[in-house]
PDB file of N, CA and C in Angstrom:
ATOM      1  N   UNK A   1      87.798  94.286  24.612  1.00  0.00           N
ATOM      2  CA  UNK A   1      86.370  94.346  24.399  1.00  0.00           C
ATOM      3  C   UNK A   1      85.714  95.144  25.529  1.00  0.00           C
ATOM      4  N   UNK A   2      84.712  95.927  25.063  1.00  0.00           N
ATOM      5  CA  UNK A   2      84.319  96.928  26.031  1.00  0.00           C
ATOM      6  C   UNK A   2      82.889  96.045  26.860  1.00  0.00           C
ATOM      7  N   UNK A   3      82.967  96.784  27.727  1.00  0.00           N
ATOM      8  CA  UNK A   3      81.738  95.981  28.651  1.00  0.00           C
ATOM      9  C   UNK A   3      80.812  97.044  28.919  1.00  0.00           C
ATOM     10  N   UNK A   4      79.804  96.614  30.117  1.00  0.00           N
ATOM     11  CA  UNK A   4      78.454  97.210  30.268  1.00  0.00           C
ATOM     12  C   UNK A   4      79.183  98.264  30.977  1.00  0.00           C
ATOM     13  N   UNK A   5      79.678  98.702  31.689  1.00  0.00           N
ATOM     14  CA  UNK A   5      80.746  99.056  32.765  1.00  0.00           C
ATOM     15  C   UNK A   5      81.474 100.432  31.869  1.00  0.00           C
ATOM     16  N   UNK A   6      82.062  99.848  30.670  1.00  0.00           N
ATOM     17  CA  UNK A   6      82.617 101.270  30.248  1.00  0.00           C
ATOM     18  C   UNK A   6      81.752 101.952  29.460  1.00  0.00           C
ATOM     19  N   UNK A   7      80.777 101.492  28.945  1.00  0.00           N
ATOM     20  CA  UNK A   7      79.690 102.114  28.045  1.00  0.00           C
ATOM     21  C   UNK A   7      79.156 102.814  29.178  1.00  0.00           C
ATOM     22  N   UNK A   8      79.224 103.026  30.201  1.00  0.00           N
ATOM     23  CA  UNK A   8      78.157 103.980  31.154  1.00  0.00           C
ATOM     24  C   UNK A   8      79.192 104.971  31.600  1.00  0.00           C
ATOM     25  N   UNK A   9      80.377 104.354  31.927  1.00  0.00           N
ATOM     26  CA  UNK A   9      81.593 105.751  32.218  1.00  0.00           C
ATOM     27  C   UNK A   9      81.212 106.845  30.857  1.00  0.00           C
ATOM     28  N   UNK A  10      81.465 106.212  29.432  1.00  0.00           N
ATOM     29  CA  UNK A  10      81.500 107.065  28.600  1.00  0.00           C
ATOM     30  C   UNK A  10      80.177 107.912  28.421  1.00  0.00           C
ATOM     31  N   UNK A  11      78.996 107.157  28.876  1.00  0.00           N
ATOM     32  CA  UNK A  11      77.870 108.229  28.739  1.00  0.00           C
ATOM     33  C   UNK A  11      77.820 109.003  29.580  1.00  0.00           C
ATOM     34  N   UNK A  12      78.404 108.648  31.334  1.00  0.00           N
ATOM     35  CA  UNK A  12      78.524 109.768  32.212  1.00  0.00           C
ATOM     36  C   UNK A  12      79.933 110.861  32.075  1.00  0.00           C
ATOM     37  N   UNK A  13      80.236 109.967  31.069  1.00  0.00           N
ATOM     38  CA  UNK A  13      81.605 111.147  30.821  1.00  0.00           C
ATOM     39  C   UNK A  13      80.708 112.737  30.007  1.00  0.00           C
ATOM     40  N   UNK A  14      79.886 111.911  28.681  1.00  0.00           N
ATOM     41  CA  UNK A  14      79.760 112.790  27.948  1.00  0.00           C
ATOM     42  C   UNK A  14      78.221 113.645  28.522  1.00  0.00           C
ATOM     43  N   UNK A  15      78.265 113.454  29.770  1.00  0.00           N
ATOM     44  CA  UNK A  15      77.027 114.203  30.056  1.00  0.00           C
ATOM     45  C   UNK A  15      78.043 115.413  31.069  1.00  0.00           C
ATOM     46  N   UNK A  16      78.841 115.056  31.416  1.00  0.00           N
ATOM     47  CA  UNK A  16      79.080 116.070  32.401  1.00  0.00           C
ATOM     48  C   UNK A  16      79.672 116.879  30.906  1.00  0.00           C
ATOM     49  N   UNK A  17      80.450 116.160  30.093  1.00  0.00           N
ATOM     50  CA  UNK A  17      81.330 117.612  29.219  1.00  0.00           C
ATOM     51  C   UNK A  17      80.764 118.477  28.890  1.00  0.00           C
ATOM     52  N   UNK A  18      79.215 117.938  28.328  1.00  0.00           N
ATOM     53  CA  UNK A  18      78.152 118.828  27.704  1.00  0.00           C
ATOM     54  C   UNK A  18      77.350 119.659  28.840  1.00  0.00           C
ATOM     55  N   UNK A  19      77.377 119.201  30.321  1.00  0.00           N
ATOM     56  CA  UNK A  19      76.865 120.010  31.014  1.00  0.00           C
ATOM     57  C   UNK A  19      78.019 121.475  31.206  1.00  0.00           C
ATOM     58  N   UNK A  20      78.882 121.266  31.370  1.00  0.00           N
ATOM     59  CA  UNK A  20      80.387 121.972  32.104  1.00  0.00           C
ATOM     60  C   UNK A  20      80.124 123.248  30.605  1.00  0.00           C
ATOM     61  N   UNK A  21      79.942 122.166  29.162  1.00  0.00           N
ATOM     62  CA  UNK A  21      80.249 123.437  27.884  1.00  0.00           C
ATOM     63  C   UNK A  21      78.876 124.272  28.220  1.00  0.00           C
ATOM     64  N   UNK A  22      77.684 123.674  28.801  1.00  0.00           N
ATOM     65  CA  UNK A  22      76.455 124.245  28.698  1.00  0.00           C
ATOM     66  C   UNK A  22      76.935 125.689  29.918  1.00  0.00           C
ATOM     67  N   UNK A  23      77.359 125.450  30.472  1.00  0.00           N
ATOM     68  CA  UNK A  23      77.608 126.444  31.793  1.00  0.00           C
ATOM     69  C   UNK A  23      78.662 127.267  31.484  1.00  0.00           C
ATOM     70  N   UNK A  24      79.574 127.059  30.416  1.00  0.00           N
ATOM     71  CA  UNK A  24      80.656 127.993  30.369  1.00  0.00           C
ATOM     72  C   UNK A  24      80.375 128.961  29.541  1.00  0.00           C
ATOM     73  N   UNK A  25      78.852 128.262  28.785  1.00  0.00           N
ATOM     74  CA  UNK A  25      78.645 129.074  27.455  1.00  0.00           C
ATOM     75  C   UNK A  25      77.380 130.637  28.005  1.00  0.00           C
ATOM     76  N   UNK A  26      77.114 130.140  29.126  1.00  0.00           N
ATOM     77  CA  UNK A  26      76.141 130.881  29.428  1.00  0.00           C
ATOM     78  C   UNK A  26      76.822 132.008  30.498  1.00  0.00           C
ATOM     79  N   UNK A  27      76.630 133.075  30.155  1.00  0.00           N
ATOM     80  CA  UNK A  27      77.276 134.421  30.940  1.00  0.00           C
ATOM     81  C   UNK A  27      76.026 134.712  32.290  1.00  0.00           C
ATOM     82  N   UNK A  28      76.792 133.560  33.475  1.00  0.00           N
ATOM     83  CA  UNK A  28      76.477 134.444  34.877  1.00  0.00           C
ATOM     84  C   UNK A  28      76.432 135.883  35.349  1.00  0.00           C
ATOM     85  N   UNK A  29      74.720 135.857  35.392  1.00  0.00           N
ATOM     86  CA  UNK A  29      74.619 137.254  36.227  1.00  0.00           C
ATOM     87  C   UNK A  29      74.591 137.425  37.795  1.00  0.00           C
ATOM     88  N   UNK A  30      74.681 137.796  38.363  1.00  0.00           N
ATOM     89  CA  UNK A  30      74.265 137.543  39.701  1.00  0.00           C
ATOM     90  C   UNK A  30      73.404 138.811  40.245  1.00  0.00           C
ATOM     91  N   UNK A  31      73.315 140.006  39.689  1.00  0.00           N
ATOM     92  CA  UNK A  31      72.526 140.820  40.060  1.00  0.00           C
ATOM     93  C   UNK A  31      71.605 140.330  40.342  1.00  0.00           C
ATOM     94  N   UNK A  32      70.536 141.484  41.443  1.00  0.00           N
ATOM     95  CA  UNK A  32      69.324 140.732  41.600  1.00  0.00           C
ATOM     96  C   UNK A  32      68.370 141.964  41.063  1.00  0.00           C
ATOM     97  N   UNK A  33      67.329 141.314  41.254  1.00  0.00           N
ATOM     98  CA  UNK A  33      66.091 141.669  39.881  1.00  0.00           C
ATOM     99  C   UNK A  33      65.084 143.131  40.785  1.00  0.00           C
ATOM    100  N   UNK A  34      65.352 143.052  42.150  1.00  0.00           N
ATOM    101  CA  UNK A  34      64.608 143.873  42.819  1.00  0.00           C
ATOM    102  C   UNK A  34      65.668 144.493  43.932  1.00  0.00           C
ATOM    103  N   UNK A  35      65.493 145.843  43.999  1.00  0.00           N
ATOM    104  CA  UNK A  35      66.183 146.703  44.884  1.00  0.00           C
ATOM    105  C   UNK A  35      66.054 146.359  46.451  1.00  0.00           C
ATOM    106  N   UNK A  36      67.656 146.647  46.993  1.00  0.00           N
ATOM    107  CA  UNK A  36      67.356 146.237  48.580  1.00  0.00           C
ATOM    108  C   UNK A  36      66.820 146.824  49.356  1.00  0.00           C
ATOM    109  N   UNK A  37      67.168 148.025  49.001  1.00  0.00           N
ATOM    110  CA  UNK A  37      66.483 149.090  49.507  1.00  0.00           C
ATOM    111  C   UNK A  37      65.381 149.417  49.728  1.00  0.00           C
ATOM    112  N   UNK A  38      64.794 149.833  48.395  1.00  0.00           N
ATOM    113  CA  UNK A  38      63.303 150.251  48.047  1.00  0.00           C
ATOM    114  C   UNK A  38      62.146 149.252  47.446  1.00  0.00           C
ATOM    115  N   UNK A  39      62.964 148.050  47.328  1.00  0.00           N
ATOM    116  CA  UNK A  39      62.073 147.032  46.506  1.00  0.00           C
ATOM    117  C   UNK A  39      61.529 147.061  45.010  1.00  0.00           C
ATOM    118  N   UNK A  40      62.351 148.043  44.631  1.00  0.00           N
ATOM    119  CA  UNK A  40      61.806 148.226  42.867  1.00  0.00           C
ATOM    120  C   UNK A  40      62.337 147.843  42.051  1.00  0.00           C
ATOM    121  N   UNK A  41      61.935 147.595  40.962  1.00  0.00           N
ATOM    122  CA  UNK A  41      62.447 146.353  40.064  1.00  0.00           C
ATOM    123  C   UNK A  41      63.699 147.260  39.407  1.00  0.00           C
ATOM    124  N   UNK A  42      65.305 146.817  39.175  1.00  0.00           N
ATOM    125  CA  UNK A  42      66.347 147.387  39.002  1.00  0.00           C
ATOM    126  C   UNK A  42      66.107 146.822  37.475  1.00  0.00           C
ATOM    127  N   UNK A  43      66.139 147.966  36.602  1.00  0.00           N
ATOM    128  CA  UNK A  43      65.917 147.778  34.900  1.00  0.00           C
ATOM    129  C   UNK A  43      67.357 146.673  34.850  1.00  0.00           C
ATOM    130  N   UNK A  44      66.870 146.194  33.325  1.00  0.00           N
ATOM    131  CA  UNK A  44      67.685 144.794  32.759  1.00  0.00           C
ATOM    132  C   UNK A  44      69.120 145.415  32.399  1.00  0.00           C
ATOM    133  N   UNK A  45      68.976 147.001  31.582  1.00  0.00           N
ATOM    134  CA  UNK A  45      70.432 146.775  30.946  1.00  0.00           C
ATOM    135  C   UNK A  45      71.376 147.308  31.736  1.00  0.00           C
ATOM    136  N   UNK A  46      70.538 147.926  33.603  1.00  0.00           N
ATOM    137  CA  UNK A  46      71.627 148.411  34.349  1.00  0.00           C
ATOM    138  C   UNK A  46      72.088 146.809  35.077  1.00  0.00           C
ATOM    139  N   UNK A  47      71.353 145.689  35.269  1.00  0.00           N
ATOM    140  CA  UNK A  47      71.907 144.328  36.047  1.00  0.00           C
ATOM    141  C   UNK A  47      72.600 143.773  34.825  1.00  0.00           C
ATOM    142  N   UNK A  48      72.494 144.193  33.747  1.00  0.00           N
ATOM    143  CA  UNK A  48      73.854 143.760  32.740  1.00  0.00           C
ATOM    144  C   UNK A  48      75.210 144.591  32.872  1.00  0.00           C
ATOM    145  N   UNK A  49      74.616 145.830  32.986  1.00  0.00           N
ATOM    146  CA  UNK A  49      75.941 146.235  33.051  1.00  0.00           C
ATOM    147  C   UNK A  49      76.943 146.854  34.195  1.00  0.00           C
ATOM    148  N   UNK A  50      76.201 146.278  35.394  1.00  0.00           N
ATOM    149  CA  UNK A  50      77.003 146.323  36.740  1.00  0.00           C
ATOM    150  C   UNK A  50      76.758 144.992  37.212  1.00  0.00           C
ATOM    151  N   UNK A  51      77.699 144.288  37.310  1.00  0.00           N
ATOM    152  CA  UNK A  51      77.459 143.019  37.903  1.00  0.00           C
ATOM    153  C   UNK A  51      77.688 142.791  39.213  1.00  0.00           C
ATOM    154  N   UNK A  52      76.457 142.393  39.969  1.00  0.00           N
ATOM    155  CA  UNK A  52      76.565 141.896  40.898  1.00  0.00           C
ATOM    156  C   UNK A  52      75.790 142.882  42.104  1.00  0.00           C
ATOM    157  N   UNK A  53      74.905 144.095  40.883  1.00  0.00           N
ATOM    158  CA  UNK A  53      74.309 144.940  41.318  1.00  0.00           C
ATOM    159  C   UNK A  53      72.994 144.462  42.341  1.00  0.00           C
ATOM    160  N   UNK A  54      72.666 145.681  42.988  1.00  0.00           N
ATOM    161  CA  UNK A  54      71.903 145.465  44.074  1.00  0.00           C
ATOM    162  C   UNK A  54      70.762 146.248  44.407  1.00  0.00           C
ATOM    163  N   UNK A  55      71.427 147.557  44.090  1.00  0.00           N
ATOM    164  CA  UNK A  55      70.424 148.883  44.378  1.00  0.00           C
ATOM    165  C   UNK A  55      69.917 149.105  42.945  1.00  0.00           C
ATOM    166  N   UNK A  56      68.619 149.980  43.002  1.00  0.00           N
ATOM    167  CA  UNK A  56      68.354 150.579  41.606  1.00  0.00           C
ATOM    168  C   UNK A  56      69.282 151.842  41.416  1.00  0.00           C
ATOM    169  N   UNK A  57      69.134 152.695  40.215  1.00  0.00           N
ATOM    170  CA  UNK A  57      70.280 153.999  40.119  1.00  0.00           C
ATOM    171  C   UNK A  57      69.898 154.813  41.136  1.00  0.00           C
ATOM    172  N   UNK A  58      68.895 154.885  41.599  1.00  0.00           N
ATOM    173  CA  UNK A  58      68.295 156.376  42.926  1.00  0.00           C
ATOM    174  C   UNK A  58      68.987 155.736  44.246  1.00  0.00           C
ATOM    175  N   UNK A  59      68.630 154.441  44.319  1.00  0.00           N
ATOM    176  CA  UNK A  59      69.235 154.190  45.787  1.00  0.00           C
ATOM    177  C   UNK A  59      71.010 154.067  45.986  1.00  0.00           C
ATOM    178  N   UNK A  60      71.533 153.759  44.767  1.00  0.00           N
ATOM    179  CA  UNK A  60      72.953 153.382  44.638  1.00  0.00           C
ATOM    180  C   UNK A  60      73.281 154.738  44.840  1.00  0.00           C
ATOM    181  N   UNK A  61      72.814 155.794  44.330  1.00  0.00           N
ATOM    182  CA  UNK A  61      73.046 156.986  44.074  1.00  0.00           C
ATOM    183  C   UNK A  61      73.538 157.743  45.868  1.00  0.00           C
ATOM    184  N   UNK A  62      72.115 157.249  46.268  1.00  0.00           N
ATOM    185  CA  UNK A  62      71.784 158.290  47.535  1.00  0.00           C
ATOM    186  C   UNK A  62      73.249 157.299  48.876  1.00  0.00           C
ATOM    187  N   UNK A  63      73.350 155.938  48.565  1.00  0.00           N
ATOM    188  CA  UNK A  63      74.211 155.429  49.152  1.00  0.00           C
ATOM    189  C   UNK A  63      75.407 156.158  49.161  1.00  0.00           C
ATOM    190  N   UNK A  64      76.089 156.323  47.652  1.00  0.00           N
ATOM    191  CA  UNK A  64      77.382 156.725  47.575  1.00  0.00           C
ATOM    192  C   UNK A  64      77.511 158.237  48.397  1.00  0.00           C
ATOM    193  N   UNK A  65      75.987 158.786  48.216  1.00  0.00           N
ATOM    194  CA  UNK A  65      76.334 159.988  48.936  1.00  0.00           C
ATOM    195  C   UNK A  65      76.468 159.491  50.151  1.00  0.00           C
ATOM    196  N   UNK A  66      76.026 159.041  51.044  1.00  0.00           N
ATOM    197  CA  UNK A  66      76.073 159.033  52.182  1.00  0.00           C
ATOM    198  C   UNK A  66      77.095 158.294  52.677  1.00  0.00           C
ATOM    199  N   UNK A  67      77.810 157.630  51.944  1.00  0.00           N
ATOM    200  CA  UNK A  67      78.862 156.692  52.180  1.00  0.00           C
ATOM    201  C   UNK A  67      80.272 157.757  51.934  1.00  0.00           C
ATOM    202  N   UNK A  68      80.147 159.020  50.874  1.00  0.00           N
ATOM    203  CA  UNK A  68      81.171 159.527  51.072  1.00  0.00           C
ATOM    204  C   UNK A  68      81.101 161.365  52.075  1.00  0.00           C
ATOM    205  N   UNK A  69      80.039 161.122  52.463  1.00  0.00           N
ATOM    206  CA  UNK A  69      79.831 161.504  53.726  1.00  0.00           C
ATOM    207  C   UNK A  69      80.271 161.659  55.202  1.00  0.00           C
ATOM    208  N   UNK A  70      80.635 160.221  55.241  1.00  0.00           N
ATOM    209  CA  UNK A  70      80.997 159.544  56.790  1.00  0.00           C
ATOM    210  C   UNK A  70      82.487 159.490  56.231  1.00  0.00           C
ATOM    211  N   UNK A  71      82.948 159.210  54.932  1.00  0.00           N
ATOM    212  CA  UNK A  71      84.272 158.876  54.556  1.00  0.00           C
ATOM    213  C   UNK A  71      85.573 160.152  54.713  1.00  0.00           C
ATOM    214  N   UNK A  72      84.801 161.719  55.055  1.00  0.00           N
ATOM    215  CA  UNK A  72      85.951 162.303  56.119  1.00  0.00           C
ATOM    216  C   UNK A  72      86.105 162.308  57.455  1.00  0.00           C
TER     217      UNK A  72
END
């Protein structure tokens, strides 16, 4: 016979499963929404499709130059 005791395991069971499916279902972005650089807002479908982006396209741009610059 079940008690007060396992009726609360099972509701804290079924809150974490549904939290864990809620989080697996949702695709982490981590880009951020404003440039480090210049402070301008980095458009949506380039922080979709570089993840973990930082710069907008002008500043990423002017970086790589200068980064393969120093790189001879």
């Amino acid at each position: 016979m079940a008690d007060i005791a396992d009726f609360a395991n099972d509701l804290v069971q079924e809150r974490i499963d549904r939290a864990l499916a809620a989080r697996k279902a949702k695709p982490v972005f981590e880009s951020y929404e404003f440039c480090v650089d210049c402070d301008s807002t980095i458009p949506l479908p380039r922080r979709l499709a570089v993840t973990n982006c930082t710069r907008c396209t002008e500043c990423e741009q002017l970086n790589e130059q200068i980064g393969t610059r120093y790189a001879r």
